[in-house]
N, C-alpha and C. Protein backbone atom coordinates (compact mmCIF):
# COMPACT_ATOMS: atom_id res chain seq x y z
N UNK A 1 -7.44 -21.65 13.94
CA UNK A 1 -8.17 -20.53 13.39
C UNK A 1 -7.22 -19.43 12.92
N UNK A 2 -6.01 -19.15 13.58
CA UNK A 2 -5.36 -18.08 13.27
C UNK A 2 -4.42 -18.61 11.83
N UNK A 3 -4.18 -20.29 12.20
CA UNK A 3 -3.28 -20.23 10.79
C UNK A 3 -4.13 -20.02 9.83
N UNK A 4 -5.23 -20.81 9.52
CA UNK A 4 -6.22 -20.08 8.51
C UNK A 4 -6.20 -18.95 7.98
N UNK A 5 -5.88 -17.94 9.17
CA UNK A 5 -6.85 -16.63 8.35
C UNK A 5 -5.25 -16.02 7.70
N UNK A 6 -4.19 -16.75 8.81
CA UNK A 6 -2.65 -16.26 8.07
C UNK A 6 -2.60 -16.49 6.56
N UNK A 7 -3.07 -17.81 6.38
CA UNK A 7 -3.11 -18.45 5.28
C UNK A 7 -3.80 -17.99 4.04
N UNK A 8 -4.82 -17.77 4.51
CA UNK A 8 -5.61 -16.91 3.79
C UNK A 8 -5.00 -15.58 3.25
N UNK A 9 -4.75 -14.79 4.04
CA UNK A 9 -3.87 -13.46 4.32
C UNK A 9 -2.81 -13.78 3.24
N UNK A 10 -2.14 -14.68 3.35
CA UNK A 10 -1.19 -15.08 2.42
C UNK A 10 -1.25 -15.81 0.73
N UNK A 11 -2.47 -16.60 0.67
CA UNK A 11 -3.00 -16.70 -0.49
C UNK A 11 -3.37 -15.36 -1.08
N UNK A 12 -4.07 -14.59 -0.53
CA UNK A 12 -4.73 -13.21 -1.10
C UNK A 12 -3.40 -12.08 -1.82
N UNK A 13 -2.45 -12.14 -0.75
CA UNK A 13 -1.45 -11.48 -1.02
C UNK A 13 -0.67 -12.15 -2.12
N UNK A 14 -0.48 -13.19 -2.87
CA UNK A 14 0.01 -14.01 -3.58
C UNK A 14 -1.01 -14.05 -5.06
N UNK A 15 -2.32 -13.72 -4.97
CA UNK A 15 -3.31 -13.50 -6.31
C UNK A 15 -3.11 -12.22 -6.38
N UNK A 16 -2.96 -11.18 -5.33
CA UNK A 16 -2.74 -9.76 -5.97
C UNK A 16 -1.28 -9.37 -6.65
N UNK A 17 -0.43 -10.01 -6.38
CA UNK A 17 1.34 -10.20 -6.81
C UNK A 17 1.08 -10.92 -7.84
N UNK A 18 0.33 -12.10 -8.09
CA UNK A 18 0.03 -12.71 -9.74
C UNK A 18 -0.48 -11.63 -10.70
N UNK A 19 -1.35 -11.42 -10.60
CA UNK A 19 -2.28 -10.48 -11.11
C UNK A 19 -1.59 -9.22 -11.56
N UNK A 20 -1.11 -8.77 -10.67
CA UNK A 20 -0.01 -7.73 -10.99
C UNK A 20 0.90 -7.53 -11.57
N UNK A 21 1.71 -8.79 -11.91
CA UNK A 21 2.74 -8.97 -12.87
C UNK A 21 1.72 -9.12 -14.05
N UNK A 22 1.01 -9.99 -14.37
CA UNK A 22 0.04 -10.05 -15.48
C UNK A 22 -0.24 -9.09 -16.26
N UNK A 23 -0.97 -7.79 -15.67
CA UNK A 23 -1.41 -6.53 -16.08
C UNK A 23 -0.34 -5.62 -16.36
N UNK A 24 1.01 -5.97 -15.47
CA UNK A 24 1.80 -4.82 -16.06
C UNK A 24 3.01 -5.99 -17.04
N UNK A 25 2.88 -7.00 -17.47
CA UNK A 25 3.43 -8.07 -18.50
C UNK A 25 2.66 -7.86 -19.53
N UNK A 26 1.15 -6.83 -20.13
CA UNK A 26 0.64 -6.43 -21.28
C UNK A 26 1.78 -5.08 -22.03
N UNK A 27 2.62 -4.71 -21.18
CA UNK A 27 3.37 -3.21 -21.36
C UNK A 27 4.46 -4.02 -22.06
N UNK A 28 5.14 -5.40 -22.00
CA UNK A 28 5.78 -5.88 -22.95
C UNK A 28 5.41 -6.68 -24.20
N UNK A 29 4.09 -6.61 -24.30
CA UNK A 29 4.04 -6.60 -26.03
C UNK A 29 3.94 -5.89 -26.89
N UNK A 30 3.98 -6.51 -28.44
CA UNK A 30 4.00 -5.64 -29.33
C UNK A 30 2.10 -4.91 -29.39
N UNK A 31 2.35 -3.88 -30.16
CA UNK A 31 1.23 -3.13 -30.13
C UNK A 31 0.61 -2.54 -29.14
N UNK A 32 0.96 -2.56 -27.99
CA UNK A 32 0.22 -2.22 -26.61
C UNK A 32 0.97 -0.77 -26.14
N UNK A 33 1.45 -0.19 -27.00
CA UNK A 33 2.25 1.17 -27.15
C UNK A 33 1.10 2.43 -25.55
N UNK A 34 0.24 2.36 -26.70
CA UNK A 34 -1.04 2.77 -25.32
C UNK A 34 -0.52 2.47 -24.03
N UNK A 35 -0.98 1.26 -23.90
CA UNK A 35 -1.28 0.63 -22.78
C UNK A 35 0.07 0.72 -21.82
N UNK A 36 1.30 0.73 -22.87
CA UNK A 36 2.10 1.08 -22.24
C UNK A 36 2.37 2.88 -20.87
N UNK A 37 2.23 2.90 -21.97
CA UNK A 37 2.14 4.69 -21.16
C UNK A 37 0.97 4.84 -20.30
N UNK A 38 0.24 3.96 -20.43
CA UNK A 38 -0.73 4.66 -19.64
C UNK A 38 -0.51 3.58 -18.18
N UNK A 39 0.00 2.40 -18.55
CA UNK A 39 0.44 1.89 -17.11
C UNK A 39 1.22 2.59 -16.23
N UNK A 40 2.53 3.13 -17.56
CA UNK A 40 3.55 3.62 -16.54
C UNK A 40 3.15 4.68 -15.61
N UNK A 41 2.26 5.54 -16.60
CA UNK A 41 1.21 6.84 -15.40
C UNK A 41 0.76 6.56 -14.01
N UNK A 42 0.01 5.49 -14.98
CA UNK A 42 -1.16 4.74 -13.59
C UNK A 42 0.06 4.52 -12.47
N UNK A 43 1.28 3.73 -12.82
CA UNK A 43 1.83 3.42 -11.84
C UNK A 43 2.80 4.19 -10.53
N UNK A 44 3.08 5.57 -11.98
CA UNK A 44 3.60 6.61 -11.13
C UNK A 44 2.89 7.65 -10.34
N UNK A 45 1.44 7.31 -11.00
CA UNK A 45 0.35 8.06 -9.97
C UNK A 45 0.32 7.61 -8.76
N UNK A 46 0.07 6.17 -8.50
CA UNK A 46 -0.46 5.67 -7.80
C UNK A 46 0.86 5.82 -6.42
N UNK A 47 2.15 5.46 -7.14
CA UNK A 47 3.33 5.37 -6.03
C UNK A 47 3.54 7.03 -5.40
N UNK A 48 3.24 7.75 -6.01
CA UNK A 48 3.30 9.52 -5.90
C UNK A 48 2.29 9.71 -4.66
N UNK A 49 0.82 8.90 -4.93
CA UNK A 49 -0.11 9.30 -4.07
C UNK A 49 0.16 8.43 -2.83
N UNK A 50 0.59 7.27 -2.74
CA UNK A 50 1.20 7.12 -1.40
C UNK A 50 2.35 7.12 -0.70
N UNK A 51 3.13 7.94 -1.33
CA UNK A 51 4.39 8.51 -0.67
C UNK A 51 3.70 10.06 -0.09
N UNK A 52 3.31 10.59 -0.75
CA UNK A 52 2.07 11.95 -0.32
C UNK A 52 1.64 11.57 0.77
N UNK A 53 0.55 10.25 1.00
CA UNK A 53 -0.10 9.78 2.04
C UNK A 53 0.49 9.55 3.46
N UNK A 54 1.48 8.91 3.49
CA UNK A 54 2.48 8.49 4.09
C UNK A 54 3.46 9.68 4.61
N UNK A 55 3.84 10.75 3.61
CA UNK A 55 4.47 12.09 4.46
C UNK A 55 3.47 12.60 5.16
N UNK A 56 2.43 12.81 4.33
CA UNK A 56 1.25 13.77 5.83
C UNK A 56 0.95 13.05 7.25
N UNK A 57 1.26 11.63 7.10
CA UNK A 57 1.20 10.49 8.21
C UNK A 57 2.33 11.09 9.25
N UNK A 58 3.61 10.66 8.47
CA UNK A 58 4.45 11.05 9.60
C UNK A 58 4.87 12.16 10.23
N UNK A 59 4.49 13.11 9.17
CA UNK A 59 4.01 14.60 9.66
C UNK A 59 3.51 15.28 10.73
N UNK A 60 2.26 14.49 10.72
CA UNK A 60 0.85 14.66 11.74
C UNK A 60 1.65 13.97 13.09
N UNK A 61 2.78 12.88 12.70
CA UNK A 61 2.57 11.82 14.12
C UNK A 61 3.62 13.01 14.91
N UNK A 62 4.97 13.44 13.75
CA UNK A 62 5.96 14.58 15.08
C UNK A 62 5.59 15.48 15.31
N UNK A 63 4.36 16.27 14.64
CA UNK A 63 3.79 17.17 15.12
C UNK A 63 3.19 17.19 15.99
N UNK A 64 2.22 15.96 16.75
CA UNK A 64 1.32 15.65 17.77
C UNK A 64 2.46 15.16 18.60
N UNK A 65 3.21 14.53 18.31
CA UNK A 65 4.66 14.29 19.34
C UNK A 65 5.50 15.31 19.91
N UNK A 66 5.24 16.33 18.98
CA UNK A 66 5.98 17.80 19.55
C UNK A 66 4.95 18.31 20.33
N UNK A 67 4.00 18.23 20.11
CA UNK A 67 3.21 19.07 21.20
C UNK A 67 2.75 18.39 22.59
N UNK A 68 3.01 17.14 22.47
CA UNK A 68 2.89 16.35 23.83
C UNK A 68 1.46 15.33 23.66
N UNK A 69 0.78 15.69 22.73
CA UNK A 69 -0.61 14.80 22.52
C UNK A 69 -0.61 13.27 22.56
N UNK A 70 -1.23 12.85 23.41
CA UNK A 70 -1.47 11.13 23.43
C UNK A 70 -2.67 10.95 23.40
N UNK A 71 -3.22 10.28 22.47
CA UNK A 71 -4.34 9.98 22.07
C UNK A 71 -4.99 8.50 22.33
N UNK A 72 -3.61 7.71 22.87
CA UNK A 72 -3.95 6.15 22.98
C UNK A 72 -3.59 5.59 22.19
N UNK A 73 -2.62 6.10 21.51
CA UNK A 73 -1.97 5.58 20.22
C UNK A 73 -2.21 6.51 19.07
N UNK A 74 -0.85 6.53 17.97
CA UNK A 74 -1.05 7.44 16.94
C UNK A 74 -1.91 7.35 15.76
N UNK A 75 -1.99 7.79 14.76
CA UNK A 75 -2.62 6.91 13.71
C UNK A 75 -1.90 5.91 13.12
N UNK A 76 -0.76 5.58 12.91
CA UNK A 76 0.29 4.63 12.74
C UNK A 76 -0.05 3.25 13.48
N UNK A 77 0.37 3.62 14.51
CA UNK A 77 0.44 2.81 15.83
C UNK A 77 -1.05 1.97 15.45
N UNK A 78 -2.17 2.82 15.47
CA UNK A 78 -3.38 1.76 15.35
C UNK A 78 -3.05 1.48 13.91
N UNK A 79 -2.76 1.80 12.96
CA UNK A 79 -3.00 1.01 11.66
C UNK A 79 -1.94 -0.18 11.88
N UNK A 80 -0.68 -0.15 12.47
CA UNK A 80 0.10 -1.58 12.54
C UNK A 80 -0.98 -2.68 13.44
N UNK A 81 -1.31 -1.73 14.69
CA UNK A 81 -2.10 -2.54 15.38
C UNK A 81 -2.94 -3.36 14.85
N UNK A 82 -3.75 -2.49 13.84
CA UNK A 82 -5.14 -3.31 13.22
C UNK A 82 -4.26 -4.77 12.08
N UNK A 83 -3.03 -3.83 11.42
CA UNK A 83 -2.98 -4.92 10.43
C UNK A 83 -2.21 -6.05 10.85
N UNK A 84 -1.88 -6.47 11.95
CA UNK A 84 -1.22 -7.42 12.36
C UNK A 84 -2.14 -8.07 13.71
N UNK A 85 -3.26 -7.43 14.03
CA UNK A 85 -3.80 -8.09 14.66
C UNK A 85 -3.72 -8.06 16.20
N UNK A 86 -2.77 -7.16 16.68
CA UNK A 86 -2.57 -6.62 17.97
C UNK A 86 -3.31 -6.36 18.81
C-alpha cells in the first residue's frame, strides 16, 4: 500500500515536471513574444510569492522559539510531518 501511494506520489510529481517544461517550451518559439513576457512574470511572481511565504514561516518559527512557545510542533515541523507522512 505504501509503495503505491509512493508511486503514485512520484508519477504525479513527474506529469507536473512534464507539463512544466511544455508550457514554459511555448517562450521558445517564434511569435509567442507575448507569451513570452508574460511567463517570465508569471514565473517571477510566483517564485517572489514563495520566498515571501517561506520568510514569514521562518520568521514566526524564531520568534515563537525566542519566546519559549511549544505548541506540539511548529508550523514547519507539521507541514514536513504531513508531507512525508510522519
Amino acid at each position: 500500500m505504501a509503495e503505491a501511494h509512493a508511486r503514485k506520489k512520484s508519477l504525479i510529481a513527474w506529469i507536473v515536471f512534464v507539463a512544466t517544461l511544455l508550457v514554459l517550451s511555448f517562450a521558445a518559439m517564434p511569435n509567442f513574444d507575448r507569451y513570452s513576457i508574460f511567463a517570465d512574470r508569471a514565473l517571477i511572481a510566483i517564485r517572489l510569492s514563495l520566498v515571501l511565504a517561506l520568510s514569514i514561516l521562518v520568521l514566526q518559527e524564531k520568534f515563537s522559539a525566542a519566546c519559549g512557545a511549544d505548541r506540539g510542533g511548529s508550523l514547519l515541523q507539521r507541514m514536513r510531518r504531513w508531507y512525508y507522512d510522519d
